[in-house]
N, C-alpha and C. Protein backbone atom coordinates (compact mmCIF):
# COMPACT_ATOMS: atom_id res chain seq x y z
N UNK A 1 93.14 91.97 131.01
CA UNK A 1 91.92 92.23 130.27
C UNK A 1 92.19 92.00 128.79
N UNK A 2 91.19 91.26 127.90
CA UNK A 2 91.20 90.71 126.81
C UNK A 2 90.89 92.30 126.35
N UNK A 3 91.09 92.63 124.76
CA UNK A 3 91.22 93.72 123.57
C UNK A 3 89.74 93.56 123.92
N UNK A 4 89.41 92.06 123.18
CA UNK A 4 88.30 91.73 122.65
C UNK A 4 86.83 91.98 123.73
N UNK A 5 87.04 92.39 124.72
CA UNK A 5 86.16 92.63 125.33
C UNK A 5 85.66 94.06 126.17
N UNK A 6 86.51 94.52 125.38
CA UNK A 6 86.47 96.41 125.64
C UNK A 6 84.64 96.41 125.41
N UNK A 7 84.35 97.26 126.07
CA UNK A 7 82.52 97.51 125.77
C UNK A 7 82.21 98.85 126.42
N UNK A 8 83.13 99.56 127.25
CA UNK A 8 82.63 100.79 127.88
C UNK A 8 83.73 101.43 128.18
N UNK A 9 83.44 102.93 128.88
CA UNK A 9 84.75 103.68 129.16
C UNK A 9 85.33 103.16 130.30
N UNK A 10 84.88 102.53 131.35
CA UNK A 10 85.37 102.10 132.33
C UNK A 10 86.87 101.01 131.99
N UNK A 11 86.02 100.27 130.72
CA UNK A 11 87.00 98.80 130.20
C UNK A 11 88.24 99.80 129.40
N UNK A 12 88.64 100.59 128.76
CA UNK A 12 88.87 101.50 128.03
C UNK A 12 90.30 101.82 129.57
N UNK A 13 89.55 102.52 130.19
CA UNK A 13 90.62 103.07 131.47
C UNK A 13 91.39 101.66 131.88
N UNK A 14 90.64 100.84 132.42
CA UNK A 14 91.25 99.50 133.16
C UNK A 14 92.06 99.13 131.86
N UNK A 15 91.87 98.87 130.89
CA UNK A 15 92.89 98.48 129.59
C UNK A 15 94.44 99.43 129.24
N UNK A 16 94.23 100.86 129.78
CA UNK A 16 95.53 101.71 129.38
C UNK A 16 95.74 102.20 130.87
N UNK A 17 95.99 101.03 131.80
CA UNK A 17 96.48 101.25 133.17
C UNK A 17 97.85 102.20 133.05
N UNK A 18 98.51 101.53 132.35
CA UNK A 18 100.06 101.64 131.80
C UNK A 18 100.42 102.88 131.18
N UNK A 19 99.72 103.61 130.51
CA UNK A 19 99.33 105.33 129.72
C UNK A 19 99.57 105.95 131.37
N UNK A 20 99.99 107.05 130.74
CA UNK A 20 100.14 108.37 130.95
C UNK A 20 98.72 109.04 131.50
N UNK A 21 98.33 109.91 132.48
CA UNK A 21 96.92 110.22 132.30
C UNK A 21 96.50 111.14 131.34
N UNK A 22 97.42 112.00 130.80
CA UNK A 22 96.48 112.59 129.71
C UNK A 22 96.79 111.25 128.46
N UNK A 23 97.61 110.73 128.29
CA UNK A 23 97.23 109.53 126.99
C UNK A 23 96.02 108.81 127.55
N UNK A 24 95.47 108.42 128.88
CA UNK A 24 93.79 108.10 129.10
C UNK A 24 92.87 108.96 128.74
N UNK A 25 93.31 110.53 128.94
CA UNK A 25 92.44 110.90 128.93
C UNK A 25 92.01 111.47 127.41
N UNK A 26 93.07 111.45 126.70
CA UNK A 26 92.91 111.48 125.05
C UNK A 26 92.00 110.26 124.45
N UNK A 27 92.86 109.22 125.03
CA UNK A 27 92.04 108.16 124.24
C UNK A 27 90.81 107.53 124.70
N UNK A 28 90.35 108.05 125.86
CA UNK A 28 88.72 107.98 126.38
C UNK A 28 87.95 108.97 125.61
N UNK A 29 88.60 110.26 125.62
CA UNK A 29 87.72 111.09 124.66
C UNK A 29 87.57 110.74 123.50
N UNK A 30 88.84 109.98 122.72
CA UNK A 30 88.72 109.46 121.40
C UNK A 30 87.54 108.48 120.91
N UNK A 31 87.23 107.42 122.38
CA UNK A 31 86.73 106.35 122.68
C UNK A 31 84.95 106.81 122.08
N UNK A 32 84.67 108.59 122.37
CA UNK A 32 83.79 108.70 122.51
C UNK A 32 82.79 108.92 121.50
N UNK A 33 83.64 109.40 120.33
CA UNK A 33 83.93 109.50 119.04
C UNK A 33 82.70 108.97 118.36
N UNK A 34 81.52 108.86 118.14
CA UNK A 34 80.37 108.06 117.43
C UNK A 34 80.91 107.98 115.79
N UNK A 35 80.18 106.76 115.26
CA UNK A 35 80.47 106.12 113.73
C UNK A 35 79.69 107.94 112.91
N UNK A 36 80.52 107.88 111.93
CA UNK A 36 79.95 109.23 111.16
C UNK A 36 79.87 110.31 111.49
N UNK A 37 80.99 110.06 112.47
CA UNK A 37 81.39 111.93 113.18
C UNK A 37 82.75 111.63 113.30
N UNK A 38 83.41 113.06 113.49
CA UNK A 38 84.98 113.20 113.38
C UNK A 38 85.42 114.29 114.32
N UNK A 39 86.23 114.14 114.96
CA UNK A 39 86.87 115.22 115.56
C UNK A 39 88.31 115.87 115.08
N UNK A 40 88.65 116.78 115.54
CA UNK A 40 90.04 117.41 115.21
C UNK A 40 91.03 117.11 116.98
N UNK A 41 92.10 117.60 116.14
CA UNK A 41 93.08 117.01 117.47
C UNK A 41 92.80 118.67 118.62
N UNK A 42 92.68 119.65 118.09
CA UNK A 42 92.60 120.63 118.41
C UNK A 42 91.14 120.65 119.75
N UNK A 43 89.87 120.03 119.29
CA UNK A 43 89.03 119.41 120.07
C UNK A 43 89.38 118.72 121.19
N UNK A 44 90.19 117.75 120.51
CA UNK A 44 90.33 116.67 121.74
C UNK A 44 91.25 117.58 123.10
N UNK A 45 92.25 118.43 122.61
CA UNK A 45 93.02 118.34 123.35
C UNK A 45 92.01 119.69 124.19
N UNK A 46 91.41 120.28 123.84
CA UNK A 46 90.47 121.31 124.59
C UNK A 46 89.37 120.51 125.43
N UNK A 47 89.01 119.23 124.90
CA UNK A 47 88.07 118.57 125.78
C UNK A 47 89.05 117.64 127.10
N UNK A 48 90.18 117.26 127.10
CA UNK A 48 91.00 116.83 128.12
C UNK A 48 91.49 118.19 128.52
N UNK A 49 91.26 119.16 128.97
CA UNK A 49 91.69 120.19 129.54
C UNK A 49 93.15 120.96 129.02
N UNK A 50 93.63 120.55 127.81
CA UNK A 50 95.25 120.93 127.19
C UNK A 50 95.12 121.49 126.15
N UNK A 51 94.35 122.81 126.03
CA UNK A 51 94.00 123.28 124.83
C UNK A 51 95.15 123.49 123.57
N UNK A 52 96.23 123.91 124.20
CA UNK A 52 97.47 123.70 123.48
C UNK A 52 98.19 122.62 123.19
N UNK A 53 97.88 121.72 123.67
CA UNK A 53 98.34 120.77 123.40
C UNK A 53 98.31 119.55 122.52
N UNK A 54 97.62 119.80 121.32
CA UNK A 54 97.04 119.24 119.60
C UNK A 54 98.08 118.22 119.87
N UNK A 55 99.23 118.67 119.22
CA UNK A 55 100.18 117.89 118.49
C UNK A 55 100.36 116.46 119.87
N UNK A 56 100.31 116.62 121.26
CA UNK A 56 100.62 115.55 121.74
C UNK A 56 99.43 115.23 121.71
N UNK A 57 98.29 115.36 121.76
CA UNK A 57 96.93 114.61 121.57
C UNK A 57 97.30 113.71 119.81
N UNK A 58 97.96 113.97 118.43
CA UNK A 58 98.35 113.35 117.95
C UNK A 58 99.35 112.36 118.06
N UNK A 59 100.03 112.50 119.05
CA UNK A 59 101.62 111.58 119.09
C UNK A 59 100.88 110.73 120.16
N UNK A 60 100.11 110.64 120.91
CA UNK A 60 99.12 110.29 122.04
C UNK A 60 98.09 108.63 120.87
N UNK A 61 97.50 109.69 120.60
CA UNK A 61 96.24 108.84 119.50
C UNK A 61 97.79 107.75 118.02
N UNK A 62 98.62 108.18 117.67
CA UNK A 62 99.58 107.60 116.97
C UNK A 62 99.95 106.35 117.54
N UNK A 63 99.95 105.97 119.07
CA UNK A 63 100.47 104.85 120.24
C UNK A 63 99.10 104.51 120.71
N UNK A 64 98.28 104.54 119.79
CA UNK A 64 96.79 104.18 120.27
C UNK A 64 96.56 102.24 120.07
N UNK A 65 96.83 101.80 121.68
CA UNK A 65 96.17 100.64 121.21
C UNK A 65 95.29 99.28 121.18
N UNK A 66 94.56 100.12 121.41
CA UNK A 66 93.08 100.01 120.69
C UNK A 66 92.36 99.89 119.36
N UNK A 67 93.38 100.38 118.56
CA UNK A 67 92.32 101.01 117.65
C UNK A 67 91.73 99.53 116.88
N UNK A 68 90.39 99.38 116.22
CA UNK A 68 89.68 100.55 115.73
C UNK A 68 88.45 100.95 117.43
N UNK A 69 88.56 100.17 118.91
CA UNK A 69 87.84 100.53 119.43
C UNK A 69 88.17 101.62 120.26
N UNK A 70 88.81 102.50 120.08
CA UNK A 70 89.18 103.46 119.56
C UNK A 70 89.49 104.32 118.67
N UNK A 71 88.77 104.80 118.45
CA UNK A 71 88.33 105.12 116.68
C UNK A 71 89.57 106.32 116.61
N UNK A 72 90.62 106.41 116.40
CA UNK A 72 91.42 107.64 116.00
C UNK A 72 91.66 108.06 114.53
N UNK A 73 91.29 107.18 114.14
CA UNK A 73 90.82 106.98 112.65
C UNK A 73 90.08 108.56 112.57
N UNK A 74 89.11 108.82 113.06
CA UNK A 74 87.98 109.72 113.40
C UNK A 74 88.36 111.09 113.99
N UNK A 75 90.07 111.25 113.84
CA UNK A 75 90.59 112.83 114.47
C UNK A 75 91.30 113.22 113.31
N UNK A 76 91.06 114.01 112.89
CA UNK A 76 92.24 114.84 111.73
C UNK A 76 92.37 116.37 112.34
N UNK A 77 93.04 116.48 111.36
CA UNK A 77 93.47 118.25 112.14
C UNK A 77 92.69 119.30 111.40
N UNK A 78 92.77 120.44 112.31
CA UNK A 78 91.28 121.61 111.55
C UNK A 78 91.75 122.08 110.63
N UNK A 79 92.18 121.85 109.79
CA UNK A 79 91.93 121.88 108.29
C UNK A 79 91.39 120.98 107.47
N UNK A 80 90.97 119.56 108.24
CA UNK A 80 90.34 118.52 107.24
C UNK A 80 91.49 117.57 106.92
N UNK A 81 92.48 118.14 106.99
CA UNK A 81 93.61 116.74 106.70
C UNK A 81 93.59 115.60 107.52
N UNK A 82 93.91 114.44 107.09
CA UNK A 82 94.70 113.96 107.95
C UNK A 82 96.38 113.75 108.08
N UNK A 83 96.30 113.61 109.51
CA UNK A 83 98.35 113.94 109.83
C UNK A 83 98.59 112.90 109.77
N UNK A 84 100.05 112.76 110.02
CA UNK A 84 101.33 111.40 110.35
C UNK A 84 101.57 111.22 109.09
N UNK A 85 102.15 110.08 108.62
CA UNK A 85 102.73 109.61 107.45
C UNK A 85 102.02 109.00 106.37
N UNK A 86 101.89 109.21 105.20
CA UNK A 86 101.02 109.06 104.03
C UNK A 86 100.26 107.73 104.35
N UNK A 87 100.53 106.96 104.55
CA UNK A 87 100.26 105.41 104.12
C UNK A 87 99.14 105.19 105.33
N UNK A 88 99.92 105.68 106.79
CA UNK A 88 98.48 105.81 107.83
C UNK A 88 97.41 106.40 107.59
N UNK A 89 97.85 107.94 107.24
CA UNK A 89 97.05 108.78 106.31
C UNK A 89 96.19 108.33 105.45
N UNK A 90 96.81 107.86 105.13
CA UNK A 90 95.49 107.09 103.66
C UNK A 90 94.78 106.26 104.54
N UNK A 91 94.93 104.56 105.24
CA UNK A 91 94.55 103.87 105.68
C UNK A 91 93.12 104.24 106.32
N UNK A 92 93.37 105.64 107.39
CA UNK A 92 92.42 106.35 107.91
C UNK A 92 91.24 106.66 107.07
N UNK A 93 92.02 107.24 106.43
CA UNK A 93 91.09 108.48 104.78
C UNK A 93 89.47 107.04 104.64
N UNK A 94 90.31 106.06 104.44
CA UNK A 94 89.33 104.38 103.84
C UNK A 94 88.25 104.59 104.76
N UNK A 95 89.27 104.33 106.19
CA UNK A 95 87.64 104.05 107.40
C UNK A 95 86.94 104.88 107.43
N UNK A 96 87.52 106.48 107.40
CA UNK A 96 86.40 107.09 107.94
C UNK A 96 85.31 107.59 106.52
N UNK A 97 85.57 106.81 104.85
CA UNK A 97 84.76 107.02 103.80
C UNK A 97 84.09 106.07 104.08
N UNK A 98 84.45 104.59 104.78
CA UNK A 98 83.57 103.70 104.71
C UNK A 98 82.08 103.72 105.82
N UNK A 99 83.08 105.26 107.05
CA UNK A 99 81.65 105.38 107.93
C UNK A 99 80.70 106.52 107.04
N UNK A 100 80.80 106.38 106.41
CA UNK A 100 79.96 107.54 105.28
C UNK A 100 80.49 109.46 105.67
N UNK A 101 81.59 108.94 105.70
CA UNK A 101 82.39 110.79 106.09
C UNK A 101 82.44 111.20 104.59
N UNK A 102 81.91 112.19 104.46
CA UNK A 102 82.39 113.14 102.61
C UNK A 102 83.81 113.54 102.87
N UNK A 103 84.66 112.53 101.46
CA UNK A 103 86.15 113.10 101.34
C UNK A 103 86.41 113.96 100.25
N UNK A 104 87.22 115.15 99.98
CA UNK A 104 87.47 115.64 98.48
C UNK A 104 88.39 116.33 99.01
N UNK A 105 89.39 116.16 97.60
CA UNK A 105 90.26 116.11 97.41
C UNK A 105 91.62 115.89 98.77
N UNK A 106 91.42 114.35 99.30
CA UNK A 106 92.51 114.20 100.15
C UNK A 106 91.56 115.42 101.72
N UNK A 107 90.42 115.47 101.73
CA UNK A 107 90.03 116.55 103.37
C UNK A 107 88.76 116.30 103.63
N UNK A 108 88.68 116.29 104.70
CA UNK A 108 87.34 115.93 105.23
C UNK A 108 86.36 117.82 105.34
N UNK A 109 85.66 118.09 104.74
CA UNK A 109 84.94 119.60 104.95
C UNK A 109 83.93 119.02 106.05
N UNK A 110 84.98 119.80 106.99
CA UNK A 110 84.31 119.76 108.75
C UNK A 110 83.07 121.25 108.59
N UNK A 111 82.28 120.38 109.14
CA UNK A 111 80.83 121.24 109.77
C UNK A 111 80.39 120.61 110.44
N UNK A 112 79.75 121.23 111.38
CA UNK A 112 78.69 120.60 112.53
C UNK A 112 77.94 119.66 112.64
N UNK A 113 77.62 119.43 111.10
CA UNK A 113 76.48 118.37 111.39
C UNK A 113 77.72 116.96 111.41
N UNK A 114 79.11 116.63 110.98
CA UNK A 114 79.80 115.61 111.37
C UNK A 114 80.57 115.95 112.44
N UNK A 115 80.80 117.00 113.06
CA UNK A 115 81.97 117.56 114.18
C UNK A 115 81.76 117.20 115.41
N UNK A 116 82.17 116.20 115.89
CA UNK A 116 82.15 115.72 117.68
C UNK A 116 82.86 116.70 118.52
């Protein structure tokens, strides 16, 4: 299966045959992610059934590849940061100002009306 022709969750599963099932099932939820909303890793990993399990829902979404049709761009952690290493960090910070997300100072101020 071509990248370029991902279009649904079905194409999404058939594409990360090779993943782990919770790395499917992270990055289907990620998948689900709408432009101008954001989730936390803390979310994701409560919506795949691993409520404890944040940090591998990050090391999960980090080996994401897909992206951007998989928007992981679109998960930071509940404080508004984003994780991993500065330079990804930043890279992210770009996309998700360019989907019209409010940034200050380096954090996204999560509320409901952007929170997936």
């Amino acid at each position: 299966m071509n990248k370029n022709s991902i279009r649904t969750e079905e194409d999404v599963i058939r594409f990360l045959s090779n993943k782990t099932e919770f790395e499917r099932k992270v990055l289907v939820a990620t998948f689900k992610i709408p432009k101008g909303k954001i989730s936390t890793y803390k979310r994701i990993a409560e919506k795949v059934g691993r409520p404890r399990a944040y940090r591998a829902v990050a090391t999960a979404l980090r080996k994401n590849p897909l992206h951007p049709i998989v928007p992981c761009h679109r998960v930071v952690r509940s404080d508004g940061r984003f994780g991993g290493e500065e330079k990804r960090a930043e890279t992210r910070r770009e996309l998700v100002e360019k989907e019209g997300i409010s940034i200050k100072n380096g954090r996204i101020k999560i509320s409901e009306d952007i929170l997936f």
